[in-house]
PDB file of N, CA and C in Angstrom:
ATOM      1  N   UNK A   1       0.830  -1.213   0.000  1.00  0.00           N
ATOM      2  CA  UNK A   1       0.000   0.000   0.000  1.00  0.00           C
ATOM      3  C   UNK A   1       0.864   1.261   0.000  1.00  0.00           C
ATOM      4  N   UNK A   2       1.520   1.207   0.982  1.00  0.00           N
ATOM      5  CA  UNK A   2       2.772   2.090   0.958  1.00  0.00           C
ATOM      6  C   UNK A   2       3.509   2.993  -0.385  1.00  0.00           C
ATOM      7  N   UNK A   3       3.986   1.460  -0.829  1.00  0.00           N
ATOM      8  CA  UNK A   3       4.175   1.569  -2.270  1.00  0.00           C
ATOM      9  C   UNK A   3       3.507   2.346  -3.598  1.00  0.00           C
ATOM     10  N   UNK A   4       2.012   1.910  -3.459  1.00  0.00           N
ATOM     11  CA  UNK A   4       1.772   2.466  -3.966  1.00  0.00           C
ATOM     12  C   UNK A   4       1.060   4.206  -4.253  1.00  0.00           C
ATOM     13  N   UNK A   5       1.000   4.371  -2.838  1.00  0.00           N
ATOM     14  CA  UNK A   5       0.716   5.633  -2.700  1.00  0.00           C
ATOM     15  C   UNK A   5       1.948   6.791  -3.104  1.00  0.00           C
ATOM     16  N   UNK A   6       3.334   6.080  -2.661  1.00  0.00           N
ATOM     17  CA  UNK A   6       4.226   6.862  -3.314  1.00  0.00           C
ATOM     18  C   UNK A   6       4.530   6.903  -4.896  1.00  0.00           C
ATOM     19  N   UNK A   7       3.878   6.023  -5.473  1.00  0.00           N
ATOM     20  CA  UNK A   7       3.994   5.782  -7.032  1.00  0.00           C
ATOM     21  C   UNK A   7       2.970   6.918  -7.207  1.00  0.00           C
ATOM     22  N   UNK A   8       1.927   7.023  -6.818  1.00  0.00           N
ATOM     23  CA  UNK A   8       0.962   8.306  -6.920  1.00  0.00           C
ATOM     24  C   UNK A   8       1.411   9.644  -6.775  1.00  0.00           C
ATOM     25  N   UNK A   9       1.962  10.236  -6.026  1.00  0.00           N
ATOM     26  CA  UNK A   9       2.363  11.362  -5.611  1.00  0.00           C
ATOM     27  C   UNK A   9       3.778  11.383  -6.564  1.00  0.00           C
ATOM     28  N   UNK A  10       4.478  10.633  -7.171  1.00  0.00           N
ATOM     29  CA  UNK A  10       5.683  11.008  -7.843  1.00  0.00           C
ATOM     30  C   UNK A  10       5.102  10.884  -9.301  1.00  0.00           C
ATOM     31  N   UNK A  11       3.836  10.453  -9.483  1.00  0.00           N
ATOM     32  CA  UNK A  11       2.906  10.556 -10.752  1.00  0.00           C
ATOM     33  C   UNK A  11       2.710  11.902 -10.694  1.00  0.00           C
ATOM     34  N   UNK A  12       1.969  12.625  -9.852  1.00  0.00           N
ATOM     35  CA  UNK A  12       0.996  14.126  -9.695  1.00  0.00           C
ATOM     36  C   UNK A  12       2.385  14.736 -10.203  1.00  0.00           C
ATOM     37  N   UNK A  13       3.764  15.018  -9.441  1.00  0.00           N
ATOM     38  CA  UNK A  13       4.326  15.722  -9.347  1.00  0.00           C
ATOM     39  C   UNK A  13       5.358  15.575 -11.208  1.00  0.00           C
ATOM     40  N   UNK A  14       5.171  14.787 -11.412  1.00  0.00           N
ATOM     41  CA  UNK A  14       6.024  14.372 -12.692  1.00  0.00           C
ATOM     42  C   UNK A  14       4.551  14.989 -13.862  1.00  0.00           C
ATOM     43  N   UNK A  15       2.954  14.872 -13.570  1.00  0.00           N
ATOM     44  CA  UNK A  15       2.270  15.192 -14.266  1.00  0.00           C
ATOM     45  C   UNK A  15       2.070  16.821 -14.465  1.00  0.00           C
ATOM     46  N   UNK A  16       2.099  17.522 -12.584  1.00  0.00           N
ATOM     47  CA  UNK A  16       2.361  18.937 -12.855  1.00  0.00           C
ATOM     48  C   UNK A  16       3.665  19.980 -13.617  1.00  0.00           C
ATOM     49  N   UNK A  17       5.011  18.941 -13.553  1.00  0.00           N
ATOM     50  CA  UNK A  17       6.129  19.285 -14.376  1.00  0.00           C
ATOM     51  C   UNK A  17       5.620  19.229 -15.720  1.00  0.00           C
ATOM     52  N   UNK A  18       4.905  18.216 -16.244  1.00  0.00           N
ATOM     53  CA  UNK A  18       4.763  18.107 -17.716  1.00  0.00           C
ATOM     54  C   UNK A  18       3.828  18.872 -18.077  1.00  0.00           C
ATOM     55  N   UNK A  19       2.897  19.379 -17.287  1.00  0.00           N
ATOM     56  CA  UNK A  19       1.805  20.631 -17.840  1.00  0.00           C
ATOM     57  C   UNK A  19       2.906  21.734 -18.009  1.00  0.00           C
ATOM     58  N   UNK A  20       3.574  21.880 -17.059  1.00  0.00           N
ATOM     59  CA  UNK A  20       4.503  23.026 -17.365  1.00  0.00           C
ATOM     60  C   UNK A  20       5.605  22.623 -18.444  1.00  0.00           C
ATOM     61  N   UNK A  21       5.801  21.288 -19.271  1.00  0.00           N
ATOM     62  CA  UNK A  21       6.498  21.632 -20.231  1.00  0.00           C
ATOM     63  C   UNK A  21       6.098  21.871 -21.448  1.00  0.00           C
ATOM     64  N   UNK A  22       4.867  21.600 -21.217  1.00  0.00           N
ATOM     65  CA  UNK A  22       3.697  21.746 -22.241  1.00  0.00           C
ATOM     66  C   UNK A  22       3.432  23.339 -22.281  1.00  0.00           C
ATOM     67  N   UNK A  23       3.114  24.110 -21.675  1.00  0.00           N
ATOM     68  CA  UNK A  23       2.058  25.125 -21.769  1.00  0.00           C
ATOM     69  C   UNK A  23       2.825  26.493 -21.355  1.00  0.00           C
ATOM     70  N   UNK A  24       4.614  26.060 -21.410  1.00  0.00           N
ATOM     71  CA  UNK A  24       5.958  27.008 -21.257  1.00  0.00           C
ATOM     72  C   UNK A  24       7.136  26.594 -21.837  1.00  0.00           C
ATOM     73  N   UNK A  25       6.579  25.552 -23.268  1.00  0.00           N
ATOM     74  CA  UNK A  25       7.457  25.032 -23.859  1.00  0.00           C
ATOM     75  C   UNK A  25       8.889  24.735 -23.464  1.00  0.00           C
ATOM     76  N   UNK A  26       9.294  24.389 -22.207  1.00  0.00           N
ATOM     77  CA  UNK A  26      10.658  24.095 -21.809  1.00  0.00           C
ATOM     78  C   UNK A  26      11.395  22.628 -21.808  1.00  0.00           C
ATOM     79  N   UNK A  27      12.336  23.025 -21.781  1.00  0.00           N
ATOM     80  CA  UNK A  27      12.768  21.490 -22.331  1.00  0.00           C
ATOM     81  C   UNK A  27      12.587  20.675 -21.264  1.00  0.00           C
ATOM     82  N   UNK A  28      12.339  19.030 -21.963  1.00  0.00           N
ATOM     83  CA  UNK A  28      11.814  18.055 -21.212  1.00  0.00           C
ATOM     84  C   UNK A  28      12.358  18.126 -20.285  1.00  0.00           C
ATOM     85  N   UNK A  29      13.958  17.618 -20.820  1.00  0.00           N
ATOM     86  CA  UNK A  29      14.944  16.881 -19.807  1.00  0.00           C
ATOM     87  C   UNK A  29      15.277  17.763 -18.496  1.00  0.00           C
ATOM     88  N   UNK A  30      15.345  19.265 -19.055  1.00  0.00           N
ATOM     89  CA  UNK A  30      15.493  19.993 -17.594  1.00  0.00           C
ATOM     90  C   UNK A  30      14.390  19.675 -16.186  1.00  0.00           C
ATOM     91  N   UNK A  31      13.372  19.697 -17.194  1.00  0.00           N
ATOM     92  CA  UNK A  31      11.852  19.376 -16.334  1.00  0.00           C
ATOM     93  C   UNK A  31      12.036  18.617 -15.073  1.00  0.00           C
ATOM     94  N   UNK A  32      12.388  16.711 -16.331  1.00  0.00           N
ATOM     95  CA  UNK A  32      12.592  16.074 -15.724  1.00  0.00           C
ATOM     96  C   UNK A  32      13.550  16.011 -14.693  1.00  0.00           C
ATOM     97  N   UNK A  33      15.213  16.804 -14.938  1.00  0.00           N
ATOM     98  CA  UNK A  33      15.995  16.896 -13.906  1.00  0.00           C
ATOM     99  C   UNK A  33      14.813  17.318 -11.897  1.00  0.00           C
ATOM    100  N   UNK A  34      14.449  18.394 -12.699  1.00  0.00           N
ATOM    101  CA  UNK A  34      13.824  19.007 -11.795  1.00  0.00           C
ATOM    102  C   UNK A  34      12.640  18.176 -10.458  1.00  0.00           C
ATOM    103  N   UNK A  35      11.937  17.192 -11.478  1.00  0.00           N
ATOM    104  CA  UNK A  35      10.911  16.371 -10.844  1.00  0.00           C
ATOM    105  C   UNK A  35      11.310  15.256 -10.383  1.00  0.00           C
ATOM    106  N   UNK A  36      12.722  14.711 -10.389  1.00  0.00           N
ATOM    107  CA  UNK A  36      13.725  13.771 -10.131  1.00  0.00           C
ATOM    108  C   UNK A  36      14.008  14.295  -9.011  1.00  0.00           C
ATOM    109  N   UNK A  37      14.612  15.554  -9.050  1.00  0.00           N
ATOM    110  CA  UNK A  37      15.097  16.226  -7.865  1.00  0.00           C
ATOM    111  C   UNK A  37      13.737  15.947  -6.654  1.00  0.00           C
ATOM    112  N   UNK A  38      12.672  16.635  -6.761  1.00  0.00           N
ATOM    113  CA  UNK A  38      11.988  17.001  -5.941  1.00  0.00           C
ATOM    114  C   UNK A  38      11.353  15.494  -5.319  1.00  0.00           C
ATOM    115  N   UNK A  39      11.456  14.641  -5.592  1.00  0.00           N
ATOM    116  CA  UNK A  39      11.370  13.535  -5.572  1.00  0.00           C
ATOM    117  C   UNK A  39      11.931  12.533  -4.873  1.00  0.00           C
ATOM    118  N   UNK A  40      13.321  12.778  -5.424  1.00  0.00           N
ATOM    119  CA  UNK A  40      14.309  12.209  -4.038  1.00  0.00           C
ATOM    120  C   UNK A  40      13.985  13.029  -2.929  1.00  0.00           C
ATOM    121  N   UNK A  41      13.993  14.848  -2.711  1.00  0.00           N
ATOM    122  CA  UNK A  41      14.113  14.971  -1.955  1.00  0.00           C
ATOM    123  C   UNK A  41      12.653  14.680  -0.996  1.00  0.00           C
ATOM    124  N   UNK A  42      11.521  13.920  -1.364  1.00  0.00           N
ATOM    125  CA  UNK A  42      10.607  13.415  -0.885  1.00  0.00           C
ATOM    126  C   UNK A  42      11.080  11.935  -0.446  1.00  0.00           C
ATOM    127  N   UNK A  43      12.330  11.241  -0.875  1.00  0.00           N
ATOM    128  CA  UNK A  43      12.835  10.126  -0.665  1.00  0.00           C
ATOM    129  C   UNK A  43      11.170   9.311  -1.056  1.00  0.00           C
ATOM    130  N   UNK A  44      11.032   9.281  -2.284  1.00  0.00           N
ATOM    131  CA  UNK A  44      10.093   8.187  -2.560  1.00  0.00           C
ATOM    132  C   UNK A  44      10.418   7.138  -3.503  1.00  0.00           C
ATOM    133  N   UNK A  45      11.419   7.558  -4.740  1.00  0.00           N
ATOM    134  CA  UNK A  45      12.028   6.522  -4.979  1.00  0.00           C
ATOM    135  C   UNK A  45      13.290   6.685  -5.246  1.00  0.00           C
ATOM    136  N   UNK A  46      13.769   5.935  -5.529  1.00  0.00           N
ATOM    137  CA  UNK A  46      15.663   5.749  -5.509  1.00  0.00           C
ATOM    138  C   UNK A  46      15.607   6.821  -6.521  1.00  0.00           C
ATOM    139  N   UNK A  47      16.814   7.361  -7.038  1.00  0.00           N
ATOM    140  CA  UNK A  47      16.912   8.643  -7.857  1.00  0.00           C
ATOM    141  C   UNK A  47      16.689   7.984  -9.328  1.00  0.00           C
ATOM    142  N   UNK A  48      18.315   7.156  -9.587  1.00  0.00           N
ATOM    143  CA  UNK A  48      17.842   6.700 -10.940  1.00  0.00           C
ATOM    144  C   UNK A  48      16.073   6.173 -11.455  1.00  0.00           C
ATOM    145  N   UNK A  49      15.612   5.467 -10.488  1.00  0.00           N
ATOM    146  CA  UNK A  49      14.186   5.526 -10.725  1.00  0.00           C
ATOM    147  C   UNK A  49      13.219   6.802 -11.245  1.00  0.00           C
ATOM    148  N   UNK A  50      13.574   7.845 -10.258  1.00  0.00           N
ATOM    149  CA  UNK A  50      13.241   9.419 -10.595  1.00  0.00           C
ATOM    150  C   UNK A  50      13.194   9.596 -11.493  1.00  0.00           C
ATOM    151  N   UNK A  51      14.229   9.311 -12.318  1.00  0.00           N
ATOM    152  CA  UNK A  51      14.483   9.921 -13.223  1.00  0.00           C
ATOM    153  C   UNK A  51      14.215   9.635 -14.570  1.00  0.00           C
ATOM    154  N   UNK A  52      14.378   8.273 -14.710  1.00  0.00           N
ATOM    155  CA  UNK A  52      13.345   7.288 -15.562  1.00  0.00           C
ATOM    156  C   UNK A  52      11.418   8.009 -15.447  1.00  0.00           C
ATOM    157  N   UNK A  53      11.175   7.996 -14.756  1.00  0.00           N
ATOM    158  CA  UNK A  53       9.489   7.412 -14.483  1.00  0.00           C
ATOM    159  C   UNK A  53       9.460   9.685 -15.067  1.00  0.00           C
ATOM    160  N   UNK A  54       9.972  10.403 -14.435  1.00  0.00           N
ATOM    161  CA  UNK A  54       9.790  11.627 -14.513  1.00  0.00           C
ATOM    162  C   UNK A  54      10.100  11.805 -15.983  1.00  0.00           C
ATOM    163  N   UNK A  55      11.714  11.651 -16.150  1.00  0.00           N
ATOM    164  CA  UNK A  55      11.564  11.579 -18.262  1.00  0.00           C
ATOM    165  C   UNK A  55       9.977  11.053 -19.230  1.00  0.00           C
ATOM    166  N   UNK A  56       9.943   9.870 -18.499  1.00  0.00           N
ATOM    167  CA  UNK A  56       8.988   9.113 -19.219  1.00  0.00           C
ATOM    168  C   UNK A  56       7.534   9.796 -19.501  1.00  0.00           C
ATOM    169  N   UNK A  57       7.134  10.578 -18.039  1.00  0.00           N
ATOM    170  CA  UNK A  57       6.067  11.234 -18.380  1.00  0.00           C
ATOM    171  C   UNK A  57       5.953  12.402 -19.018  1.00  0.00           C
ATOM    172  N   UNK A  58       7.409  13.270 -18.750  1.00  0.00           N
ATOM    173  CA  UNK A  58       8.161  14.184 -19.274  1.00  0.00           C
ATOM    174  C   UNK A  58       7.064  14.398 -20.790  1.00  0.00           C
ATOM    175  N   UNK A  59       8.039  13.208 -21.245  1.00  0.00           N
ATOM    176  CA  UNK A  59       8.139  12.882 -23.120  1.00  0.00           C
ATOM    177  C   UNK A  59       6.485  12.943 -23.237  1.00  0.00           C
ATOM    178  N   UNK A  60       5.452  11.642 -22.777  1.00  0.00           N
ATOM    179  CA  UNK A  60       4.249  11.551 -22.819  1.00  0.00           C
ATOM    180  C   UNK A  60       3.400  12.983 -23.112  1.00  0.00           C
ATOM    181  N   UNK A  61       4.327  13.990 -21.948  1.00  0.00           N
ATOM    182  CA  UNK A  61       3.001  15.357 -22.245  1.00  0.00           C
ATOM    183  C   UNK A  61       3.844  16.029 -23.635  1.00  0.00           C
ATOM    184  N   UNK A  62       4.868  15.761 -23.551  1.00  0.00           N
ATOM    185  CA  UNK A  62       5.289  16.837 -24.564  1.00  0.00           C
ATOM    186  C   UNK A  62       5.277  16.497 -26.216  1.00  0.00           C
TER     187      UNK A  62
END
């Protein structure tokens, strides 16, 4: 359960980065740096994970 509630909240936060790469045309990858960051520092998942799952949705909105 745990689990998955933190898969949720690093969803929202990777989905509110990608409205903003959408609708302030900025580049993905910075985005993603950014939602990676904020992420670990929520310690929800390991970084390289971050950073994967945040790119990924990154790309999806953009």
């Amino acid at each position: 359960m745990a689990k998955e509630l933190k898969e949720k909240k690093v969803a929202k936060i990777a989905k509110k980065a990608a409205k903003k790469v959408v609708s302030k045309k900025k580049d993905v990858k910075k985005v993603a740096k950014k939602v990676a960051k904020k992420v670990i520092k929520l310690k929800l998942t390991k970084p390289a994970k971050a950073k994967k799952a945040a790119k990924k949705i990154a790309k999806k909105a953009a």
